[in-house]
N, C-alpha and C. Protein backbone atom coordinates (compact mmCIF):
# COMPACT_ATOMS: atom_id res chain seq x y z
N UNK A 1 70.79 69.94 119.98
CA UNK A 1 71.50 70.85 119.10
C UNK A 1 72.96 70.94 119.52
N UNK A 2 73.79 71.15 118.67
CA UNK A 2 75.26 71.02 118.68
C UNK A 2 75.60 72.23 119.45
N UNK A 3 74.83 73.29 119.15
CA UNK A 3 74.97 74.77 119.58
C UNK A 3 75.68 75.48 118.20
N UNK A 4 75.94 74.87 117.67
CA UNK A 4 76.03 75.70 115.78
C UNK A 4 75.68 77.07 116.10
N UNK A 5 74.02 77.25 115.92
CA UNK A 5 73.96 78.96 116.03
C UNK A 5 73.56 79.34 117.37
N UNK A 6 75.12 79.76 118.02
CA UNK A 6 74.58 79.89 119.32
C UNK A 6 74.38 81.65 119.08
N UNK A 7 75.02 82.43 118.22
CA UNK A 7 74.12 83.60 118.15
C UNK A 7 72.81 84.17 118.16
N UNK A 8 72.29 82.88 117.89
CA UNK A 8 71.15 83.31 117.21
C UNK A 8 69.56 82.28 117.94
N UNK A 9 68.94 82.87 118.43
CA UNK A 9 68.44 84.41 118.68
C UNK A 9 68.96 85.41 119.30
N UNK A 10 69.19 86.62 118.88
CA UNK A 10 69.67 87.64 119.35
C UNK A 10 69.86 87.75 121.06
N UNK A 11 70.88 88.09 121.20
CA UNK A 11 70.96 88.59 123.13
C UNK A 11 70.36 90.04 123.11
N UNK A 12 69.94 90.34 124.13
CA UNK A 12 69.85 91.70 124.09
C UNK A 12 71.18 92.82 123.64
N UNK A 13 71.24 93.66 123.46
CA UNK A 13 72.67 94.54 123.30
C UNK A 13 72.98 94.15 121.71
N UNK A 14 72.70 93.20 121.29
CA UNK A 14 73.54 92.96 119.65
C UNK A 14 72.46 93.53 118.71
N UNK A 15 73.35 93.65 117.73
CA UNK A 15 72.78 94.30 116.59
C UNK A 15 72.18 93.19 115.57
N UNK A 16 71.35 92.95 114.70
CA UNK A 16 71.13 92.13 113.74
C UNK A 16 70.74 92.99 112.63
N UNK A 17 71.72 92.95 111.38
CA UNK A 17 70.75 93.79 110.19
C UNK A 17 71.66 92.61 109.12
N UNK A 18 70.96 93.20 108.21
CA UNK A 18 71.11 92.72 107.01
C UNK A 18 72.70 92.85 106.15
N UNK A 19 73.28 92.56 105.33
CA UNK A 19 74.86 92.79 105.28
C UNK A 19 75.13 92.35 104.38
N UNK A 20 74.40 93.33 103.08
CA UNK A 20 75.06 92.72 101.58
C UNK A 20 76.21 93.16 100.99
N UNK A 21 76.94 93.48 102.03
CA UNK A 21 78.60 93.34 101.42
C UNK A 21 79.15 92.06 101.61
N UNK A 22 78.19 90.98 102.18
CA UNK A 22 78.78 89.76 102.38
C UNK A 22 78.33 88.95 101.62
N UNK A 23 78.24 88.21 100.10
CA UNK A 23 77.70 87.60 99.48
C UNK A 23 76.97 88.01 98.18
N UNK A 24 76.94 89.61 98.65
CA UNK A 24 75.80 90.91 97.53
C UNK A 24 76.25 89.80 95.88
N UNK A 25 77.61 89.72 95.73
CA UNK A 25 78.02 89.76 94.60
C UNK A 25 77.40 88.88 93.87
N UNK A 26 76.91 87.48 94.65
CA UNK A 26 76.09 86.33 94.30
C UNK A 26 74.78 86.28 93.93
N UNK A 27 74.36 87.36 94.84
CA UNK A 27 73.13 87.51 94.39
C UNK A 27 72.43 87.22 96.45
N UNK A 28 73.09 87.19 97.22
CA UNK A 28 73.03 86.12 98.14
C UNK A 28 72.47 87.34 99.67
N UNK A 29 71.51 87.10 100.17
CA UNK A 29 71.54 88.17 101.19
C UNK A 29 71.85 87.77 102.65
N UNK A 30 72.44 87.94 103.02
CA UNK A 30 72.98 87.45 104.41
C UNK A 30 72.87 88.69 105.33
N UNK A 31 72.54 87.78 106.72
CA UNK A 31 72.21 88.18 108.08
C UNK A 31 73.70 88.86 109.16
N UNK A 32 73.38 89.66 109.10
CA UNK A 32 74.89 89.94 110.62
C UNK A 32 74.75 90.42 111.78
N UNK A 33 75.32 89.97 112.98
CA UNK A 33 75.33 90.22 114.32
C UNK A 33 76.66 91.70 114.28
N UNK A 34 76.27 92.64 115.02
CA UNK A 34 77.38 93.55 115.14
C UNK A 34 77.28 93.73 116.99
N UNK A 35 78.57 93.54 117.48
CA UNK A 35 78.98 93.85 119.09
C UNK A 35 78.72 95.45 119.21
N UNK A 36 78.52 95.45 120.46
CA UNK A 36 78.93 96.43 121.36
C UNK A 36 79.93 97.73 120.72
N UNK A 37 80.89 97.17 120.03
CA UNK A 37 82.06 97.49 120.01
C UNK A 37 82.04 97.76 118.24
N UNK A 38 81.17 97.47 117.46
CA UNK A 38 80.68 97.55 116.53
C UNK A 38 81.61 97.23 115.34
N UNK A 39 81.76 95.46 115.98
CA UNK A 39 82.73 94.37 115.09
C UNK A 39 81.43 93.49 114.33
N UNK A 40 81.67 92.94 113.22
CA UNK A 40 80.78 91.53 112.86
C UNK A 40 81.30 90.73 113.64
N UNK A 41 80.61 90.02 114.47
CA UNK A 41 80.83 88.70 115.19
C UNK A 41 80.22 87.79 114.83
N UNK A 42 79.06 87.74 113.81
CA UNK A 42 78.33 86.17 113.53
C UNK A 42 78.16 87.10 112.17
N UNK A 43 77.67 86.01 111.14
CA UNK A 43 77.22 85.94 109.63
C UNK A 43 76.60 84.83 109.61
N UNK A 44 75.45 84.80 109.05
CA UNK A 44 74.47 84.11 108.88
C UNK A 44 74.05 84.02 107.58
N UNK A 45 74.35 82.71 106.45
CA UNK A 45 74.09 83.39 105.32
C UNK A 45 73.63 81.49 104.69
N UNK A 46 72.72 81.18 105.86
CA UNK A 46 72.02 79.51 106.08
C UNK A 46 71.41 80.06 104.73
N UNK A 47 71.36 79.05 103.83
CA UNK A 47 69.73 78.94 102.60
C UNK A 47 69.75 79.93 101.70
N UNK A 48 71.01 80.64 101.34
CA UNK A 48 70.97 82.04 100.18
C UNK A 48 71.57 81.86 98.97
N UNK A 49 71.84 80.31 98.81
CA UNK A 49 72.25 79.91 97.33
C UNK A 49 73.71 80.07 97.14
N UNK A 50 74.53 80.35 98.06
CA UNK A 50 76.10 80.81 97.93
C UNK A 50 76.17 79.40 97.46
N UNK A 51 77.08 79.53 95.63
CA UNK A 51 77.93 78.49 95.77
C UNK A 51 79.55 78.46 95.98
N UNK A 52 79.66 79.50 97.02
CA UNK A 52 81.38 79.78 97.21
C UNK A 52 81.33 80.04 98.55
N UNK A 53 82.51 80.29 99.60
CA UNK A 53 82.80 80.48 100.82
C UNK A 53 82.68 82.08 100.53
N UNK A 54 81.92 83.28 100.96
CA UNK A 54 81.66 84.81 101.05
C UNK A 54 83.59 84.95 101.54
N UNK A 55 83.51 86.05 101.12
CA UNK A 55 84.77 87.20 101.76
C UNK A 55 83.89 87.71 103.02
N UNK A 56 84.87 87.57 104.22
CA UNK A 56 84.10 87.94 105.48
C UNK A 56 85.03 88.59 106.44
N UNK A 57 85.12 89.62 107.17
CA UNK A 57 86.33 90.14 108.13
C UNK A 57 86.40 89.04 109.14
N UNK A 58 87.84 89.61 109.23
CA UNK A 58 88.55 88.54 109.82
C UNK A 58 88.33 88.45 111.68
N UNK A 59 87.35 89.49 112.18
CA UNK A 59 86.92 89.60 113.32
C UNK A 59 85.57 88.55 113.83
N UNK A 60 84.99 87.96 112.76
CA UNK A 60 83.94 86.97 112.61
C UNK A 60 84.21 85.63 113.70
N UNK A 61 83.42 85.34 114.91
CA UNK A 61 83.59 84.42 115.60
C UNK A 61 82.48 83.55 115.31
N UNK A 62 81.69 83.37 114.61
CA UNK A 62 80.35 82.92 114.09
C UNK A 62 80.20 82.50 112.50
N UNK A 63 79.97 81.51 111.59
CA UNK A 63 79.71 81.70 109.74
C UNK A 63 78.90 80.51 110.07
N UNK A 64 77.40 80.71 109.37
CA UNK A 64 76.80 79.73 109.17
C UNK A 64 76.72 79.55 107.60
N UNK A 65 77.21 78.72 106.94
CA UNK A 65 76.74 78.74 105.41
C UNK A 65 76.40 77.80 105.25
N UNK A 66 75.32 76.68 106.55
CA UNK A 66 74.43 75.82 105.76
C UNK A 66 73.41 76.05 105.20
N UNK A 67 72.97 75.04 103.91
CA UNK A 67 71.72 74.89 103.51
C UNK A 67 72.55 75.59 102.17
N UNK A 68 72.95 75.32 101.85
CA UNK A 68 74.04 75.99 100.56
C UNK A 68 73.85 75.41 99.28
N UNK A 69 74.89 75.37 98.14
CA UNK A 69 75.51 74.95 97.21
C UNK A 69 76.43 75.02 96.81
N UNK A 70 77.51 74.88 97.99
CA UNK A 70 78.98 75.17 98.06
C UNK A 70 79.69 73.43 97.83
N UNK A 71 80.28 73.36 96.52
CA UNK A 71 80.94 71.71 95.80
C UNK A 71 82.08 71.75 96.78
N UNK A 72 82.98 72.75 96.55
CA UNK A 72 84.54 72.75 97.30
C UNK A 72 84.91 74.01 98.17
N UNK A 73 86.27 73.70 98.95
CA UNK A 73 86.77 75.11 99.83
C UNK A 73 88.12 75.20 98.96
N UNK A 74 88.37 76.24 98.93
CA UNK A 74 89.89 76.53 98.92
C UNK A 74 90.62 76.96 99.87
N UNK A 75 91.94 76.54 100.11
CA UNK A 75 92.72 77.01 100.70
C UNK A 75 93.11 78.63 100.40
N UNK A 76 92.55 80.07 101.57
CA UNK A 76 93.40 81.22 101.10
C UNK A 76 94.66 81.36 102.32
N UNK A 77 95.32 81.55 101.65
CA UNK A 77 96.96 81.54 102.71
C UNK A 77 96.72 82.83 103.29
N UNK A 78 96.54 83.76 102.02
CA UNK A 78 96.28 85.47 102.59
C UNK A 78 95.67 86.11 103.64
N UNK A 79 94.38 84.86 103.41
CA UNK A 79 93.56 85.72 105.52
C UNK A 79 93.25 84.67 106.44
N UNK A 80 93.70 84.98 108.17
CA UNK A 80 93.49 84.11 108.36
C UNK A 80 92.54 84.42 109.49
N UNK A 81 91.52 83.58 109.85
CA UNK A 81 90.46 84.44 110.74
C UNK A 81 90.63 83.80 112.09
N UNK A 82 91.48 84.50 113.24
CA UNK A 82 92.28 83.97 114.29
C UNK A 82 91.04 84.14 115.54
N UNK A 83 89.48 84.66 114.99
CA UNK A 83 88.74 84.35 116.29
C UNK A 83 87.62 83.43 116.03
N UNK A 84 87.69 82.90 114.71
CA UNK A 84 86.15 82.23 114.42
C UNK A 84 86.25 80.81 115.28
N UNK A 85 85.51 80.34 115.67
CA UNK A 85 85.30 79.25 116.95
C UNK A 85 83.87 77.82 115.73
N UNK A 86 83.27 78.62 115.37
CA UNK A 86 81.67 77.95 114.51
C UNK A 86 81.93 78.12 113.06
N UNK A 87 81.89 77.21 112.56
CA UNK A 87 81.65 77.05 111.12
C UNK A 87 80.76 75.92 110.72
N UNK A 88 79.60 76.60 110.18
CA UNK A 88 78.39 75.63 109.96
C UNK A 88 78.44 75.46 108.37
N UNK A 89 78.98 74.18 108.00
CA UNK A 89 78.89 73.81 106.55
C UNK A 89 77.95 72.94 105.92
N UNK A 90 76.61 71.99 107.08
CA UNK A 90 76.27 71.47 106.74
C UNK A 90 75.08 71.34 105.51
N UNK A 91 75.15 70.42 105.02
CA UNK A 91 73.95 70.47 104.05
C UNK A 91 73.99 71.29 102.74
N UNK A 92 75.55 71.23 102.35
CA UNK A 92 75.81 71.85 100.94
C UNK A 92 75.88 70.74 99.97
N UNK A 93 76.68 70.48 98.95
CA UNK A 93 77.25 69.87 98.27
C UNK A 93 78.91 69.53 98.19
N UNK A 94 79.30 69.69 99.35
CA UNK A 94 80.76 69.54 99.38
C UNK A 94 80.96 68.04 99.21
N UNK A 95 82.22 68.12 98.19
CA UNK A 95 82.61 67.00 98.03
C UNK A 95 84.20 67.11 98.04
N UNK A 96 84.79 68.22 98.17
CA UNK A 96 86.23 68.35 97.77
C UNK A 96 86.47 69.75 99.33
N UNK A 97 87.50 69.43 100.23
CA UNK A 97 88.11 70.64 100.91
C UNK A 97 89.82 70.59 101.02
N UNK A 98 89.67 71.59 100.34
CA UNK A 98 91.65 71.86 100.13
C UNK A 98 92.75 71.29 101.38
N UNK A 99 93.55 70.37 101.56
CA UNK A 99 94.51 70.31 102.31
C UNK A 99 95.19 71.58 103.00
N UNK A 100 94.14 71.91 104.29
CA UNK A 100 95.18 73.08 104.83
C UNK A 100 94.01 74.63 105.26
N UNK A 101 92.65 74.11 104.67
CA UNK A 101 91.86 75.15 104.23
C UNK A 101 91.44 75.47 105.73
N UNK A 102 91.45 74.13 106.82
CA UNK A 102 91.23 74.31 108.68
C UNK A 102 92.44 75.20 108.89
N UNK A 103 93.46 75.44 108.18
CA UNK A 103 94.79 76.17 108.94
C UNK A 103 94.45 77.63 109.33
N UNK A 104 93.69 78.04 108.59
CA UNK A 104 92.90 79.33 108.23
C UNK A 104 92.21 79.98 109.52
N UNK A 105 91.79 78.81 109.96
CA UNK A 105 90.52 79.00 112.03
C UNK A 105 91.29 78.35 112.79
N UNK A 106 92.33 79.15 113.60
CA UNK A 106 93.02 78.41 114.24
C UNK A 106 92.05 77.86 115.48
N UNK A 107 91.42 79.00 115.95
CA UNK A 107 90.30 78.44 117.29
C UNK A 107 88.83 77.47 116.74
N UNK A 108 89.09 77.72 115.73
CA UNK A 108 87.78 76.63 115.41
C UNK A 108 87.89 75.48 116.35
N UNK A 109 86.12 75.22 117.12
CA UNK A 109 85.93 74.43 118.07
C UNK A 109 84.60 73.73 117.63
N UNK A 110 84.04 74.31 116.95
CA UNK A 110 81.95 73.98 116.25
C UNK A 110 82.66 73.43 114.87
N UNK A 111 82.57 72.56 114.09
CA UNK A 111 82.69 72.22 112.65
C UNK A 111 81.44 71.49 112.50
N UNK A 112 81.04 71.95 111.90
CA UNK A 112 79.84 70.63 111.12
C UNK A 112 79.52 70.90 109.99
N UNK A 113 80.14 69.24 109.38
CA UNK A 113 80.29 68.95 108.13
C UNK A 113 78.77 67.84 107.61
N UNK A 114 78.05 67.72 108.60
CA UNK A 114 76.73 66.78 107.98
C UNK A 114 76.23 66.79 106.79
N UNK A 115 75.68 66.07 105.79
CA UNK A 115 74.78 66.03 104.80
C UNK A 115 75.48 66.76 103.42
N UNK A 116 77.02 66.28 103.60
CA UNK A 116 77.70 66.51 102.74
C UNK A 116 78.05 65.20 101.51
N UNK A 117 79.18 65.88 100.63
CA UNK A 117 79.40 64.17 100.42
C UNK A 117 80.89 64.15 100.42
N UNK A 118 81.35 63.95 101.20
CA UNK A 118 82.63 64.36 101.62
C UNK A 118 83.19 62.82 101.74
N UNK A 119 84.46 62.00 101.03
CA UNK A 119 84.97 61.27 101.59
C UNK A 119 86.05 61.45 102.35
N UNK A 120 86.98 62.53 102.33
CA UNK A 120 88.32 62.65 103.05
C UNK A 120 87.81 64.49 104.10
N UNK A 121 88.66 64.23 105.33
CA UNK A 121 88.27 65.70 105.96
C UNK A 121 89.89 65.97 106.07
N UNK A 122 90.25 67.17 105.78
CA UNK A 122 91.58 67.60 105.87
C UNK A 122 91.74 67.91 107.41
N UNK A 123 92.79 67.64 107.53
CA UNK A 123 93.29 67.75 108.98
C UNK A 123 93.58 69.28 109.02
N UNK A 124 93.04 69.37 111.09
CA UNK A 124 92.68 70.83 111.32
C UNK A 124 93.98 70.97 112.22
N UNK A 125 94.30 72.59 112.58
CA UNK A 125 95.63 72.86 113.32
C UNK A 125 94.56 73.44 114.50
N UNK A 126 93.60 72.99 114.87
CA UNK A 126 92.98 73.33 116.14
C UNK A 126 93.31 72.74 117.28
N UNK A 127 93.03 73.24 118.47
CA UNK A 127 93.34 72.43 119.55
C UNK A 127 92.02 71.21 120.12
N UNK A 128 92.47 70.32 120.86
CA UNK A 128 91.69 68.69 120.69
C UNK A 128 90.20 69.02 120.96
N UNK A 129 90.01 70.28 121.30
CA UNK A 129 88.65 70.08 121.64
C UNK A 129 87.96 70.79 120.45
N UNK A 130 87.88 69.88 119.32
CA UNK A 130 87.18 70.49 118.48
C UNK A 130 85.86 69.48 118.27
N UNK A 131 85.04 69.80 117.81
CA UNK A 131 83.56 69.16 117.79
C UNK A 131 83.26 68.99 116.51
N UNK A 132 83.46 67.86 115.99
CA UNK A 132 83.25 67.79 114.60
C UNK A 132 82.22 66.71 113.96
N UNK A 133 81.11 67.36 113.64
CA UNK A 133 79.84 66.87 113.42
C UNK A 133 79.79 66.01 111.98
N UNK A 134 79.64 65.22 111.96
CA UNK A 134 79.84 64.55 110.36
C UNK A 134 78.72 63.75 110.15
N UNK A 135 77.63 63.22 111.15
CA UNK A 135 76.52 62.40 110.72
C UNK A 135 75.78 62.62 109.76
């Protein structure tokens, strides 16, 4: 394993509930980890039919949205989520990601793009140690 969901199974101390402000609108029910400190740090929203990237706070170090039906990403300039490290995309339908849409996770270090149909990957502003799964 890549370590993708390294949240998950729960540590002791974290919270796991349910979190349909993340996806509700889709129809989509997704999973959330809440800290100590009582931030979202992981979203889990593997296999819930999203065909769009959820609105998610920008405190999120964790997004799994494989097992999806997500075609494309867009680039949003407006938020940028300066702690997420994991982004699990595999196994959607992507075929299109906006030039610029990696500018967004600057620490992104987990990418996996597998079982997509992706011919071009937009270049990321991460630093070299990023892990980028594409088989």
């Amino acid at each position: 394993s890549s370590g993708i969901n390294a949240e998950w199974p729960l540590r002791p101390g974290v919270l796991s509930k349910p979190c349909p402000e993340i996806g509700e609108k889709d129809g989509a029910y997704c999973r959330c980890l809440i800290d100590t400190n009582r931030e979202l740090r992981s979203v889990n929203c593997s296999g819930v039919g999203l065909s769009h990237m959820p609105d998610i706070p920008t405190t999120v170090i964790s997004l799994d949205l494989s097992y999806n039906k997500i075609r494309s990403l867009k680039r949003n300039k407006d938020k940028i989520y300066p702690e997420l490290m994991t982004l699990d995309l595999k196994h959607n339908l992507l075929s299109n990601i906006e030039e610029g849409f990696f500018f967004e996770f600057p620490a992104l270090s987990n990418l996996d793009l597998r079982g997509n149909k992706l011919t071009v990957i937009p270049s990321t502003k991460t630093s070299s140690s990023l892990v980028l799964d594409v088989t």
